[in-house]
PDB file of N, CA and C in Angstrom:
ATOM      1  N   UNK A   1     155.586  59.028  42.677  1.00  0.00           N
ATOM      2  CA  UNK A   1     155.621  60.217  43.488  1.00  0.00           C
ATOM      3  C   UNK A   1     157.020  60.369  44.109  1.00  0.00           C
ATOM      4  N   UNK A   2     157.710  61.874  43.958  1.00  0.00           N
ATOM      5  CA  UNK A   2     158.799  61.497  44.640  1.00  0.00           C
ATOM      6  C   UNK A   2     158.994  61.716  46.246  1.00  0.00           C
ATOM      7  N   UNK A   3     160.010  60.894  46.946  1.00  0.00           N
ATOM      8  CA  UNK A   3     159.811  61.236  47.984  1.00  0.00           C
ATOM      9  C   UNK A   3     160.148  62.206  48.614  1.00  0.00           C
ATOM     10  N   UNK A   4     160.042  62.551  50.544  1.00  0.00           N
ATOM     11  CA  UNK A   4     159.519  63.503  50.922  1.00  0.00           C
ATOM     12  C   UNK A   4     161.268  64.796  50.557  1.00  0.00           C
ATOM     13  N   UNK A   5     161.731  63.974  51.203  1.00  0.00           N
ATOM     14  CA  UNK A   5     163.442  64.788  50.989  1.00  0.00           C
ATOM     15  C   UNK A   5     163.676  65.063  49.849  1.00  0.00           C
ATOM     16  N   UNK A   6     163.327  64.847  48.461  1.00  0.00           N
ATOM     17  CA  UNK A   6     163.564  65.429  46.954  1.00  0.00           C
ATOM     18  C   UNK A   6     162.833  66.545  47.559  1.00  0.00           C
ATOM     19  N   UNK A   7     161.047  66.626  47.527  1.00  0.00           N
ATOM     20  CA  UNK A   7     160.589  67.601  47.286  1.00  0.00           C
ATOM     21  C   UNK A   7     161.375  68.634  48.363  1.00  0.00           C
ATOM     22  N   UNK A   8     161.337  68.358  49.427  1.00  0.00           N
ATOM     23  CA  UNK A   8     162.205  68.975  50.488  1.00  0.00           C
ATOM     24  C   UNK A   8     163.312  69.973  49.524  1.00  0.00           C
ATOM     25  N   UNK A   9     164.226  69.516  49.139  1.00  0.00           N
ATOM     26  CA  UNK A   9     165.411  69.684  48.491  1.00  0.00           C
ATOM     27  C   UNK A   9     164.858  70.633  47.290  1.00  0.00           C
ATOM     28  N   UNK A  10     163.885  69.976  46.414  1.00  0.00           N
ATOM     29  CA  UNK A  10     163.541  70.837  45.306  1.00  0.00           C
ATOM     30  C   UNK A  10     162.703  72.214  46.205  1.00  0.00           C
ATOM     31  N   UNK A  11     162.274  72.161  47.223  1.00  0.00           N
ATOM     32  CA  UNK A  11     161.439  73.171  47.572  1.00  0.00           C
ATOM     33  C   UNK A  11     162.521  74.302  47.560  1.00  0.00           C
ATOM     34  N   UNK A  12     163.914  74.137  48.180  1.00  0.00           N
ATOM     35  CA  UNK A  12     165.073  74.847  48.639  1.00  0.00           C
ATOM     36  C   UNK A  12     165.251  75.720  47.578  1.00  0.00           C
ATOM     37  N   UNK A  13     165.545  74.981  46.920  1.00  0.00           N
ATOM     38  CA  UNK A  13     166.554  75.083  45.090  1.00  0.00           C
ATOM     39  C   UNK A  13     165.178  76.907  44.540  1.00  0.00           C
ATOM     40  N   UNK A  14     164.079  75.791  44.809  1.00  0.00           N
ATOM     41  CA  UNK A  14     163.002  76.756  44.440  1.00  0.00           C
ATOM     42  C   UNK A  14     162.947  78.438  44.805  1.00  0.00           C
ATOM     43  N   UNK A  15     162.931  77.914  46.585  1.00  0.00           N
ATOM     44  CA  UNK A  15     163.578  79.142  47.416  1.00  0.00           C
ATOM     45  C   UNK A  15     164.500  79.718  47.343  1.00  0.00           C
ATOM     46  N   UNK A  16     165.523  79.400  46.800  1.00  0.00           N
ATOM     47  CA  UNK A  16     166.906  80.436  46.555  1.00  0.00           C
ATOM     48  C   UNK A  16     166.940  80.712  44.451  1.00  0.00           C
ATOM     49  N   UNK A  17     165.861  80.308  44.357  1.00  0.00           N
ATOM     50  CA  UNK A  17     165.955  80.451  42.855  1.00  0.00           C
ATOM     51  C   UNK A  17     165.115  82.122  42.774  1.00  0.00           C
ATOM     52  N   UNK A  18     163.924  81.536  43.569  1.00  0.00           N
ATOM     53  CA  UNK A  18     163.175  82.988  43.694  1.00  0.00           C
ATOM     54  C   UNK A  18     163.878  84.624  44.211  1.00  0.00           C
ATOM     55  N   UNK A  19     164.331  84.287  45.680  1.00  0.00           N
ATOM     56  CA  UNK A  19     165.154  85.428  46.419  1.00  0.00           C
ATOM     57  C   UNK A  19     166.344  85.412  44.877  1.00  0.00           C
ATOM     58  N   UNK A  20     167.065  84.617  44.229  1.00  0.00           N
ATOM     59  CA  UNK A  20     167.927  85.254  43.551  1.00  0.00           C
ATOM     60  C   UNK A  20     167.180  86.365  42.109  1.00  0.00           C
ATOM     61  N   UNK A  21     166.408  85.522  41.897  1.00  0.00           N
ATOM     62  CA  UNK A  21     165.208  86.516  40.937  1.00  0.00           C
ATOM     63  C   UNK A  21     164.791  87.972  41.560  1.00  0.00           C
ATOM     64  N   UNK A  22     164.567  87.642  43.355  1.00  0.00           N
ATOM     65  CA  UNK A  22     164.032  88.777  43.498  1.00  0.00           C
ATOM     66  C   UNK A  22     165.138  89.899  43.556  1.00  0.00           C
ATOM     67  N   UNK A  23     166.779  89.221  43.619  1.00  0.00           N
ATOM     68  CA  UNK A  23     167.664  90.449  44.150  1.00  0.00           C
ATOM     69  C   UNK A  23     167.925  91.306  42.598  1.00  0.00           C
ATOM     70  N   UNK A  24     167.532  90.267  40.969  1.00  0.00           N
ATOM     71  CA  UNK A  24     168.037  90.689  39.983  1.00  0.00           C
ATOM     72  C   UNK A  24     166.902  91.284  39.298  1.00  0.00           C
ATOM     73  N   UNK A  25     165.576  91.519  40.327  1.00  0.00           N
ATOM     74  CA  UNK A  25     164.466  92.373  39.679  1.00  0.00           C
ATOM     75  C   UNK A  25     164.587  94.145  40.423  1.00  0.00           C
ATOM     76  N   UNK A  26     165.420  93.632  41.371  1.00  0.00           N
ATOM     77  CA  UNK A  26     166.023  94.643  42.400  1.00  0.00           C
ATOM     78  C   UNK A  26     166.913  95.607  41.506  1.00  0.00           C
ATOM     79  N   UNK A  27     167.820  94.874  41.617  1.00  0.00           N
ATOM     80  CA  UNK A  27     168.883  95.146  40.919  1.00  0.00           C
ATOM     81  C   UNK A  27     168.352  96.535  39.262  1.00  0.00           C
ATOM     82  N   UNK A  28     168.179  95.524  38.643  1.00  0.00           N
ATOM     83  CA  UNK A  28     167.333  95.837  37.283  1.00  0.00           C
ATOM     84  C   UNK A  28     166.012  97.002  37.516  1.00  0.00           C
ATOM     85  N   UNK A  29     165.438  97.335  38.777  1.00  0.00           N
ATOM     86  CA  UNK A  29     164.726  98.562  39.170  1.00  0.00           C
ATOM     87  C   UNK A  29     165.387  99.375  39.126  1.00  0.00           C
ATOM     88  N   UNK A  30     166.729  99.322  40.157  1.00  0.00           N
ATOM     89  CA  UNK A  30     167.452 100.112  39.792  1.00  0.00           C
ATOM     90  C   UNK A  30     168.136 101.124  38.734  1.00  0.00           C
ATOM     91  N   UNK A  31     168.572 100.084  38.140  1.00  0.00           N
ATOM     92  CA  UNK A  31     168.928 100.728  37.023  1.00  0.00           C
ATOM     93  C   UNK A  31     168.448 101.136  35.972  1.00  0.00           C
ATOM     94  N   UNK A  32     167.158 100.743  36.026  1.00  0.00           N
ATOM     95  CA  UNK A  32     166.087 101.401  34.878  1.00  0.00           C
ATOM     96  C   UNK A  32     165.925 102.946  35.767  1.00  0.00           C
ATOM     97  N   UNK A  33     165.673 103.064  37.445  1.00  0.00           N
ATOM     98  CA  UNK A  33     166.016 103.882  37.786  1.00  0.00           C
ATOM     99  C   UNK A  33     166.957 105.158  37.452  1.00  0.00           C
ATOM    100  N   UNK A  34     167.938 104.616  37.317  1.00  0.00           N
ATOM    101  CA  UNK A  34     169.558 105.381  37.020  1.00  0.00           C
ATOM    102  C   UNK A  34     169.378 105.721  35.626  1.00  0.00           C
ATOM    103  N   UNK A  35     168.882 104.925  35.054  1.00  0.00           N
ATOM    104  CA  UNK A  35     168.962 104.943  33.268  1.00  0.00           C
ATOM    105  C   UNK A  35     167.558 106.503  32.790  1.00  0.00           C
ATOM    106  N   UNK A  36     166.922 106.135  34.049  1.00  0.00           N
ATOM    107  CA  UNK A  36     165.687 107.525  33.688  1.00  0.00           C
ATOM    108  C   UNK A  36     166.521 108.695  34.247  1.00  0.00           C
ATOM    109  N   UNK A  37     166.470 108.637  35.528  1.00  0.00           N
ATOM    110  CA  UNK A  37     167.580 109.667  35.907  1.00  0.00           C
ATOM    111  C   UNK A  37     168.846 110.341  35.074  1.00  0.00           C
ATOM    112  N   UNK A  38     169.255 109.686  34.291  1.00  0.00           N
ATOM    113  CA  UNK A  38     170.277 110.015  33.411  1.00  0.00           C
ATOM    114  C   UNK A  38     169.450 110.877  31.758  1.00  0.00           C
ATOM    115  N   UNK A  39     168.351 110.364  31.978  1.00  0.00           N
ATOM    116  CA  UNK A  39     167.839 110.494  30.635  1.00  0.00           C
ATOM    117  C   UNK A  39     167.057 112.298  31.057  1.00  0.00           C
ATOM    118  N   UNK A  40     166.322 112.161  32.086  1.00  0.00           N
ATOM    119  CA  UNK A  40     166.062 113.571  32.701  1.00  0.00           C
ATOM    120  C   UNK A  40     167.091 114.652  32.875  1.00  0.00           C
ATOM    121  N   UNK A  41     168.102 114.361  33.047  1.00  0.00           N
ATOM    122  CA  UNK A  41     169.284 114.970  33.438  1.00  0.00           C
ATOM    123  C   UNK A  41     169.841 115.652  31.917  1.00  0.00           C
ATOM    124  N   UNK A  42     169.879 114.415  30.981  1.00  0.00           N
ATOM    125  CA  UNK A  42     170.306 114.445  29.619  1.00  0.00           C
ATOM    126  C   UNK A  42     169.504 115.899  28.954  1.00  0.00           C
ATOM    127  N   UNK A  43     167.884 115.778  29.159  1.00  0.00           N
ATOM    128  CA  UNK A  43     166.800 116.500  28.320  1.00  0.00           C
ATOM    129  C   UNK A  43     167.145 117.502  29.379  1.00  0.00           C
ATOM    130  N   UNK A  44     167.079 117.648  30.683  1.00  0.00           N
ATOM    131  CA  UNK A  44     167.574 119.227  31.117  1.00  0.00           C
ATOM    132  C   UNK A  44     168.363 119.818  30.146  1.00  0.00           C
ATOM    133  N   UNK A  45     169.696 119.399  30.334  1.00  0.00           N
ATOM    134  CA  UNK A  45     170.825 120.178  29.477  1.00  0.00           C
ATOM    135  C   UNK A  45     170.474 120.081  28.092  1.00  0.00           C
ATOM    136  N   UNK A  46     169.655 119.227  27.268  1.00  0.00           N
ATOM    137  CA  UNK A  46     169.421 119.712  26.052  1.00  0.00           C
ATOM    138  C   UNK A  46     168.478 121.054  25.979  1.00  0.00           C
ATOM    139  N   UNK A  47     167.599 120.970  26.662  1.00  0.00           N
ATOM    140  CA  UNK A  47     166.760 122.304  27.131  1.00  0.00           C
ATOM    141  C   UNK A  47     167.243 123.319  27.464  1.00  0.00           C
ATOM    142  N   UNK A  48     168.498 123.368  27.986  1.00  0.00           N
ATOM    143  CA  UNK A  48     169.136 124.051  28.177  1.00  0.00           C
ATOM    144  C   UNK A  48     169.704 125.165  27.127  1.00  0.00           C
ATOM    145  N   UNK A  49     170.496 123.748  26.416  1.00  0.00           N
ATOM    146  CA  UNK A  49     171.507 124.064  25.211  1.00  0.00           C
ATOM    147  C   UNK A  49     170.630 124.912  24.268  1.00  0.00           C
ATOM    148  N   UNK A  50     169.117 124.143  24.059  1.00  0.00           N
ATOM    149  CA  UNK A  50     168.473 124.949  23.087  1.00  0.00           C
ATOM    150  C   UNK A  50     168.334 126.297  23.321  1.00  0.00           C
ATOM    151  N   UNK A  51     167.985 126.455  24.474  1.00  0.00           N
ATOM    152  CA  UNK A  51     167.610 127.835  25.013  1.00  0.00           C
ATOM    153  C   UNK A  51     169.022 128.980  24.683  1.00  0.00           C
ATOM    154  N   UNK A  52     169.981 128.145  25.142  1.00  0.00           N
ATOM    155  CA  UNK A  52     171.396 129.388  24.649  1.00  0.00           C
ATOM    156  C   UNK A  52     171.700 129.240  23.400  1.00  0.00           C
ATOM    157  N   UNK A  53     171.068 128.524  22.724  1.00  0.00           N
ATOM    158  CA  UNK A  53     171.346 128.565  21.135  1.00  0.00           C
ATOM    159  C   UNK A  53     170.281 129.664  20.793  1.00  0.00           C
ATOM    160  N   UNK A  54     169.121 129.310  20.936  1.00  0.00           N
ATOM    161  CA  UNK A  54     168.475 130.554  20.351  1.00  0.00           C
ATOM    162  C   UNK A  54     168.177 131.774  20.937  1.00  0.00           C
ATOM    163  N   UNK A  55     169.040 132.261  22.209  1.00  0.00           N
ATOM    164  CA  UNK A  55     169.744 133.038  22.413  1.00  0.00           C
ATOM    165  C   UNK A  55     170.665 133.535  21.907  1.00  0.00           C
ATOM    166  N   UNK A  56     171.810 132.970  21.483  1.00  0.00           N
ATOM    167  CA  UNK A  56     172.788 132.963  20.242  1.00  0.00           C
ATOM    168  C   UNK A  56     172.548 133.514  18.663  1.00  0.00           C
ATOM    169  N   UNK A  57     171.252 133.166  18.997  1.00  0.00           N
ATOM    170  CA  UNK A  57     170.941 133.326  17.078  1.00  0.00           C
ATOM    171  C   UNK A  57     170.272 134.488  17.314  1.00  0.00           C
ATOM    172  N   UNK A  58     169.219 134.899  18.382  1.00  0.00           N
ATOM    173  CA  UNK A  58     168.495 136.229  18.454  1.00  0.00           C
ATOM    174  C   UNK A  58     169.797 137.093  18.444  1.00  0.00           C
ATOM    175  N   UNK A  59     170.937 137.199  18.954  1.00  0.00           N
ATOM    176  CA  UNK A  59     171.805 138.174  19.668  1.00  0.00           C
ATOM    177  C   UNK A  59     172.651 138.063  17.825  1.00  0.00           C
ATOM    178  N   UNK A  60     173.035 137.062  17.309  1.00  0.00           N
ATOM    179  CA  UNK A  60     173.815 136.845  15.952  1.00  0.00           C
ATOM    180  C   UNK A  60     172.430 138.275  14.695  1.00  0.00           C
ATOM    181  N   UNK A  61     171.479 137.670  15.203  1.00  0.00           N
ATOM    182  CA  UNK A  61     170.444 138.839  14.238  1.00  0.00           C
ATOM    183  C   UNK A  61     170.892 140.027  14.622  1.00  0.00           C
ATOM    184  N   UNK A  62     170.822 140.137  15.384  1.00  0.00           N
ATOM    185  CA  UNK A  62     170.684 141.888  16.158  1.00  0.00           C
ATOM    186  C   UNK A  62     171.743 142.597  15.406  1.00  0.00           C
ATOM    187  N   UNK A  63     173.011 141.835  15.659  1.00  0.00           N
ATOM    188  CA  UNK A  63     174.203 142.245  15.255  1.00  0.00           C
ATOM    189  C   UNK A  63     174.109 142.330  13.878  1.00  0.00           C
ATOM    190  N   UNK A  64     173.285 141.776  13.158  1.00  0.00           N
ATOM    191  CA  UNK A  64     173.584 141.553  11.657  1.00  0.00           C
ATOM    192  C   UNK A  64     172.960 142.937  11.366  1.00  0.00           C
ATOM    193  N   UNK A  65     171.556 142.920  11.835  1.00  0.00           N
ATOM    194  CA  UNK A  65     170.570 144.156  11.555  1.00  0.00           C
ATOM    195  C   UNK A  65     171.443 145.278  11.884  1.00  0.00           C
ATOM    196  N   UNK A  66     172.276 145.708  12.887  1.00  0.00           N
ATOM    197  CA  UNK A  66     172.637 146.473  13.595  1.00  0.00           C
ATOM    198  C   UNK A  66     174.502 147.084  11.998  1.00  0.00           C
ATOM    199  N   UNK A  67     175.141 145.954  12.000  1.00  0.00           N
ATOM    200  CA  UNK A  67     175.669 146.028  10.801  1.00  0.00           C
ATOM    201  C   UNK A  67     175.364 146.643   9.284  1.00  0.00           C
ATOM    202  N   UNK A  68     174.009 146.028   9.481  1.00  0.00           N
ATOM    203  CA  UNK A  68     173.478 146.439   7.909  1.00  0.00           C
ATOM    204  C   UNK A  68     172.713 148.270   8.215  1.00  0.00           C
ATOM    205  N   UNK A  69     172.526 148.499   9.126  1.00  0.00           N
ATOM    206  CA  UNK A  69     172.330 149.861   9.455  1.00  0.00           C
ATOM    207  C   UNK A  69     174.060 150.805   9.389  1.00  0.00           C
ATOM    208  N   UNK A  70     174.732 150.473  10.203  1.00  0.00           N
ATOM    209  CA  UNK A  70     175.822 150.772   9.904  1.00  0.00           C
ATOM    210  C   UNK A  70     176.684 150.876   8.406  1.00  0.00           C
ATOM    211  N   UNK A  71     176.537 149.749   7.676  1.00  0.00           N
ATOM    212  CA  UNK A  71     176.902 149.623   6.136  1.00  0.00           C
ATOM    213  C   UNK A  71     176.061 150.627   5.754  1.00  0.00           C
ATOM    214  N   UNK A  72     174.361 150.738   5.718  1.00  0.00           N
ATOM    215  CA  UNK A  72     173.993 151.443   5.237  1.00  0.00           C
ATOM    216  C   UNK A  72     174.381 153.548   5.338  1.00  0.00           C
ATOM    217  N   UNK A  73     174.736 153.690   6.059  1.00  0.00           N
ATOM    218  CA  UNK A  73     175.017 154.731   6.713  1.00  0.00           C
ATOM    219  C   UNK A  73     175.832 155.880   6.082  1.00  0.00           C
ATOM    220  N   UNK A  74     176.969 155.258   5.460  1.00  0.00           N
ATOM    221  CA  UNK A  74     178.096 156.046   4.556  1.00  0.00           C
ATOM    222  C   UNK A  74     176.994 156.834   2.999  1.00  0.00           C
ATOM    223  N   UNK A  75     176.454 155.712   2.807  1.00  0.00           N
ATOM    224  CA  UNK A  75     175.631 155.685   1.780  1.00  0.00           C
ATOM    225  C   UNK A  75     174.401 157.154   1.759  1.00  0.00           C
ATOM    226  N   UNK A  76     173.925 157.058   3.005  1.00  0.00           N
ATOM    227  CA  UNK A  76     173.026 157.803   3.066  1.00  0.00           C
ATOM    228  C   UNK A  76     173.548 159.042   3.301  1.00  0.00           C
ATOM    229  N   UNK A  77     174.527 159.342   4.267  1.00  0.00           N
ATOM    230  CA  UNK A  77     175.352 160.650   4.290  1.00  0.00           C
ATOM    231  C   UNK A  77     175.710 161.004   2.953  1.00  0.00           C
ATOM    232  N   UNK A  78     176.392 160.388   2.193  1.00  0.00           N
ATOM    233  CA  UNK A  78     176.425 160.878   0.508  1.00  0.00           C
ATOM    234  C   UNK A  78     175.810 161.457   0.017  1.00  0.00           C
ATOM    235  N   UNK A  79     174.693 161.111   0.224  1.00  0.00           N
ATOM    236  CA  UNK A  79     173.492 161.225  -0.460  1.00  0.00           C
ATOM    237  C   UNK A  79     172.840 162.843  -0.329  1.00  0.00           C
ATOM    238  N   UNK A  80     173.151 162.603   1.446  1.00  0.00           N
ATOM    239  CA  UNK A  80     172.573 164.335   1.954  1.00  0.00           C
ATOM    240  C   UNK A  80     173.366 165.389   1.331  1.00  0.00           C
ATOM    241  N   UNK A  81     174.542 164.552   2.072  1.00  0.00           N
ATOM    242  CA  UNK A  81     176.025 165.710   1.137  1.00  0.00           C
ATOM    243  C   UNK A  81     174.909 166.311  -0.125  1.00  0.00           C
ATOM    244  N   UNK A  82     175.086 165.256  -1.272  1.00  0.00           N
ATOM    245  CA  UNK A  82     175.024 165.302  -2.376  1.00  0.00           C
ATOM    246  C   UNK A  82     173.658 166.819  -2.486  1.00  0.00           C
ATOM    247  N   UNK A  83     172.489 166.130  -1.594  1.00  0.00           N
ATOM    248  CA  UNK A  83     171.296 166.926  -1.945  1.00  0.00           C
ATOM    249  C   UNK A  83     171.787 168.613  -1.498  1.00  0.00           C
ATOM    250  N   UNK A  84     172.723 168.564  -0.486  1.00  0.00           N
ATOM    251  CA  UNK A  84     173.033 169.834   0.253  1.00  0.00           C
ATOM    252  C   UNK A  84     174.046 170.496  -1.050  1.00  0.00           C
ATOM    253  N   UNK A  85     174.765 170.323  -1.418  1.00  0.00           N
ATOM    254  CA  UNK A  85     175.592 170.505  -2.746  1.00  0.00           C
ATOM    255  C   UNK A  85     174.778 170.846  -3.864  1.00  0.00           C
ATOM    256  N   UNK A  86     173.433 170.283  -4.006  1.00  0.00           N
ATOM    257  CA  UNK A  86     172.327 170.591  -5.187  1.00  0.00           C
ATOM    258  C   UNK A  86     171.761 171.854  -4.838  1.00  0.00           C
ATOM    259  N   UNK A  87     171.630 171.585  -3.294  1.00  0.00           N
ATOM    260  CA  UNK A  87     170.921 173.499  -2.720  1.00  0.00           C
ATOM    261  C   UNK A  87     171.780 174.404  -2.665  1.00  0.00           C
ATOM    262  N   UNK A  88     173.030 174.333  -2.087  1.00  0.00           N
ATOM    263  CA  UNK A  88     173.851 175.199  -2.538  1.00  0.00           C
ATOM    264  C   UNK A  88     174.237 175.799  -3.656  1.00  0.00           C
ATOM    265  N   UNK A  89     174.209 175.257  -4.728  1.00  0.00           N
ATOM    266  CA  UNK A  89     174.489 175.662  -6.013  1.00  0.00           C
ATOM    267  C   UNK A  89     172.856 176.279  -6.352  1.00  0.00           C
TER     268      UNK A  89
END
């Protein structure tokens, strides 16, 4: 059995072994803390980003549709010309 001053001594060692465990479970809350926080923060602005992207792409259509009405346009005036030129004659 050992005697009383080892265990004494080992009790210590024990005691500052624990409080140092408890400051690096501390610690390590933390930053799993910080590490979520960062990760919430992260998926905001991706939520974000998505949202002005497909904003971007609705507004990129519009313009396209809005183009292809325009292209179409010369075409169709011709056309009236043309029929108005058939009634005239």
């Amino acid at each position: 059995m050992p005697k009383p001053h080892e265990l004494e001594r080992r009790i210590e060692q024990l005691k500052l072994q624990n409080i140092e465990l408890a400051k690096e479970i501390s610690q390590r809350q933390e930053e799993i803390q910080d590490l979520k926080q960062s990760i919430n923060d992260k998926n905001l602005l991706l939520d974000l980003k998505r949202k002005e992207h497909k904003e971007l792409l609705e507004t990129v259509e519009m313009y396209k549709n809005d183009y292809v009405q325009v292209n179409m346009l010369p075409n169709q005036i011709n056309k009236e010309c043309d029929k108005l030129n058939h009634e005239v004659e």
